[in-house]
Protein backbone atom coordinates (compact mmCIF):
# COMPACT_ATOMS: atom_id res chain seq x y z
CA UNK A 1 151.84 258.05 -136.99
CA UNK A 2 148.42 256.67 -136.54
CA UNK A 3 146.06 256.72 -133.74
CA UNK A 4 145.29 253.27 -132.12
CA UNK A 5 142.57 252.34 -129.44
CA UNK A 6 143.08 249.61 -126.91
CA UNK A 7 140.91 246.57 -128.03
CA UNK A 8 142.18 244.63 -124.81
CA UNK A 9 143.79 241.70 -123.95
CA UNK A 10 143.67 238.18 -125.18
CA UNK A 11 145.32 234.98 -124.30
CA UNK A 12 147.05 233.38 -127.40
CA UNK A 13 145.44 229.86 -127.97
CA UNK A 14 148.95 228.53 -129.07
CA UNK A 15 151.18 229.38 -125.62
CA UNK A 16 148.71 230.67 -123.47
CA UNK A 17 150.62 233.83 -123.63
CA UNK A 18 148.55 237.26 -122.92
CA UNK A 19 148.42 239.50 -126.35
CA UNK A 20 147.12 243.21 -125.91
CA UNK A 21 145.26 244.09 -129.61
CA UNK A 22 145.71 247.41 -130.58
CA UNK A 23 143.08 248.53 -133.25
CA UNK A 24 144.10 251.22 -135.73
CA UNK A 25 141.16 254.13 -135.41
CA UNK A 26 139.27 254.60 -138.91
CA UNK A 27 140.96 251.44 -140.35
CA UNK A 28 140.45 248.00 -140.51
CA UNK A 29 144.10 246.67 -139.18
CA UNK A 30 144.81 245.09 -135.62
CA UNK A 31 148.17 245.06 -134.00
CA UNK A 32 148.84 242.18 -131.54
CA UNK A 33 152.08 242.55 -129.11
CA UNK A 34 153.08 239.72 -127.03
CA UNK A 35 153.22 241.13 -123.45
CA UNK A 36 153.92 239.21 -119.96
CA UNK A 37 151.20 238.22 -117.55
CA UNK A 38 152.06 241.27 -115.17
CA UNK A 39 151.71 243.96 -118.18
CA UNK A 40 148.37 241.92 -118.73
CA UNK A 41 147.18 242.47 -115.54
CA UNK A 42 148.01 246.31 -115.55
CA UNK A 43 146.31 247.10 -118.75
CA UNK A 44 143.06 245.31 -117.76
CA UNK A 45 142.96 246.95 -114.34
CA UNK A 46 143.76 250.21 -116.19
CA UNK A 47 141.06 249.23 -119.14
CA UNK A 48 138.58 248.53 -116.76
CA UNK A 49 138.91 250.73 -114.35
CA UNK A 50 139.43 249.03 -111.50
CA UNK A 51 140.91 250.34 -108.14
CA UNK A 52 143.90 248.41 -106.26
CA UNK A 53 144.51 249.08 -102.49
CA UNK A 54 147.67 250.12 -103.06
CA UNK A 55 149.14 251.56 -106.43
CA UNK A 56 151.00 249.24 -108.89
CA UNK A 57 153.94 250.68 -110.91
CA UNK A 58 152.14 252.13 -113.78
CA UNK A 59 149.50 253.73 -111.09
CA UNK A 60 152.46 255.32 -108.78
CA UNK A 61 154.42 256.80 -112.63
CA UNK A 62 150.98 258.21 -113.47
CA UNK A 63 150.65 259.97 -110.05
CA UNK A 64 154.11 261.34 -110.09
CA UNK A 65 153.80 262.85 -113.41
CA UNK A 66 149.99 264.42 -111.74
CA UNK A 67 152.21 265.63 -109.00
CA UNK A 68 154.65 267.23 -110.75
CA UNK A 69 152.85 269.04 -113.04
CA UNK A 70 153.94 267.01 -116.40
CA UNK A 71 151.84 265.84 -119.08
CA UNK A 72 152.45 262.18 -121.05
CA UNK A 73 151.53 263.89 -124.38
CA UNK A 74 151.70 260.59 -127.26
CA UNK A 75 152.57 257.10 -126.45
CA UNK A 76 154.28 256.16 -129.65
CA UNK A 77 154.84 252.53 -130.86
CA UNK A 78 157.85 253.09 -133.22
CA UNK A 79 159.78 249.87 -134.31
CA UNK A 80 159.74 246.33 -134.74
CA UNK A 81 162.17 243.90 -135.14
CA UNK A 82 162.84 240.17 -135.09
CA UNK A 83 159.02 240.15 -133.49
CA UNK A 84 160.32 243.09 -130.35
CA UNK A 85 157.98 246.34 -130.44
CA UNK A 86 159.65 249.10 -129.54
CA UNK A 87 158.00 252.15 -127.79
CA UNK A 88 158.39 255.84 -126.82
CA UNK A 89 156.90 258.26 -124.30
CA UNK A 90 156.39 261.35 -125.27
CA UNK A 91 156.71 264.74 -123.50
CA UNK A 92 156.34 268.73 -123.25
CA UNK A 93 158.87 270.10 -125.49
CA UNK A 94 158.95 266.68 -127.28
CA UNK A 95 161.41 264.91 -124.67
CA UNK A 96 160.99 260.97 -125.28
CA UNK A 97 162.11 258.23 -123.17
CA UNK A 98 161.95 254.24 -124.63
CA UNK A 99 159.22 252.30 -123.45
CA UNK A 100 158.20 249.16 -123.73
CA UNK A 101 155.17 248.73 -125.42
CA UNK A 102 153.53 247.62 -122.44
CA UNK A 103 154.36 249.70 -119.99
CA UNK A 104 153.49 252.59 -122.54
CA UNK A 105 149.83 251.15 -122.88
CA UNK A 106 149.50 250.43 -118.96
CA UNK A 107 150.64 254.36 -118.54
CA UNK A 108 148.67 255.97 -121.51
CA UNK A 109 145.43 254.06 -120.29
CA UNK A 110 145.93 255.58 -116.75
CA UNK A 111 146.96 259.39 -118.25
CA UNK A 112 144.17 259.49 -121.11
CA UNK A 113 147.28 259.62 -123.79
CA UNK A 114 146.38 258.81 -127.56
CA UNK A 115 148.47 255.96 -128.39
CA UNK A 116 149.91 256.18 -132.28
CA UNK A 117 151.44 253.48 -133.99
CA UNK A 118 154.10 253.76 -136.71
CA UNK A 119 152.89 253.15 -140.50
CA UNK A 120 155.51 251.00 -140.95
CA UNK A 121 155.04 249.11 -137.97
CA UNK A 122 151.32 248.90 -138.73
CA UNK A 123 152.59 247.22 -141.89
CA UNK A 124 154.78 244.57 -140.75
CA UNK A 125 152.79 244.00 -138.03
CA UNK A 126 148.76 244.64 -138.08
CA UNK A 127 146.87 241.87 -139.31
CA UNK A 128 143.16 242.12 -139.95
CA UNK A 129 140.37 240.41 -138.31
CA UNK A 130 136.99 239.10 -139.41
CA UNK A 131 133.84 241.34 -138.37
CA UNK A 132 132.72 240.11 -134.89
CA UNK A 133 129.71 238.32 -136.00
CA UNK A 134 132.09 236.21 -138.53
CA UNK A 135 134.36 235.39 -134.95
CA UNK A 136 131.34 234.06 -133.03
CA UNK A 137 129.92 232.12 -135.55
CA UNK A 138 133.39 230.05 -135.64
CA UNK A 139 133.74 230.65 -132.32
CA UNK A 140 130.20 228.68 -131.83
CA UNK A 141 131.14 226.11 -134.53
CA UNK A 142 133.95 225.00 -133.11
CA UNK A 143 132.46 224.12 -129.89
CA UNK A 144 129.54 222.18 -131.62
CA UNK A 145 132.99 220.60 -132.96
CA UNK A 146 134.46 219.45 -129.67
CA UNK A 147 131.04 218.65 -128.01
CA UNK A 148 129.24 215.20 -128.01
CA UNK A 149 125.56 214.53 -126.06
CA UNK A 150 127.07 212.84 -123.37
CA UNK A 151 128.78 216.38 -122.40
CA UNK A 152 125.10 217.51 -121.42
CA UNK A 153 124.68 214.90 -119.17
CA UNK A 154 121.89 211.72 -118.52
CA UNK A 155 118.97 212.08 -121.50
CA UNK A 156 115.58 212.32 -120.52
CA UNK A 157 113.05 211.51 -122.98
């Protein structure tokens, strides 16, 4: 298993489907999981920290777990097939429940749980990504692309 950090989340240009990127620590590979708009919205509030008035799902598991004394040791994502992650939670005494992969990030973001991913997983699934300067440049050269003068509005000269 290898560690992974929590890049965030990103709409896919294609669908306009939300895609939480997964970076492996120490390496170069990215893992992109499909996810729903509600699992979005729960690992940005988690990622950034940002209070609800009353506690979603993820919020009201992590609390329970506080309560009862139990600690969310590894977030594991274990399997993939036909383009479906597959997840674990794990706990003391190495109990695990399935997760989605989702739900495991929402809960490990709230709980401070290192998230691993698979090797072979990370192989069928990571791709790798240009260094950030490299993604703004095309980023920036692609809206010179789809821009004209008349975008700017009236010239004065």
């Amino acid at each position: 298993m290898l560690a992974l950090d929590v890049v965030g989340i990103r709409v896919d240009k294609l669908n306009n489907n939300p895609v939480v990127v997964l970076r492996e620590v120490g390496g170069d590979r990215f893992l992109p999981i499909w996810i729903g708009a509600t699992e979005a919205t729960a690992i940005a509030y988690a990622q950034e920290e940002i209070a609800v008035p009353r506690p979603l799902t993820h919020d009201l598991f992590a609390s329970t777990l506080a309560a009862l004394n139990h600690e969310l040791e590894q977030v594991r994502i274990t399997g993939l097939e036909d383009g479906v992650y597959f997840a674990e939670l794990v706990f003391h005494g190495g109990v695990t429940v399935p997760a989605r992969p989702s739900d495991a990030i929402a809960l490990a973001l709230r709980t401070g749980t290192t998230i691993y991913g698979a090797e072979e997983v990370l192989e069928q699934g990571a791709v790798g990504y240009p260094p950030e300067e490299e993604v703004v440049v095309e980023q920036f050269r692609e809206f010179l692309d789809s821009v004209s003068p008349d975008d700017f509005g009236p010239h004065q000269t």
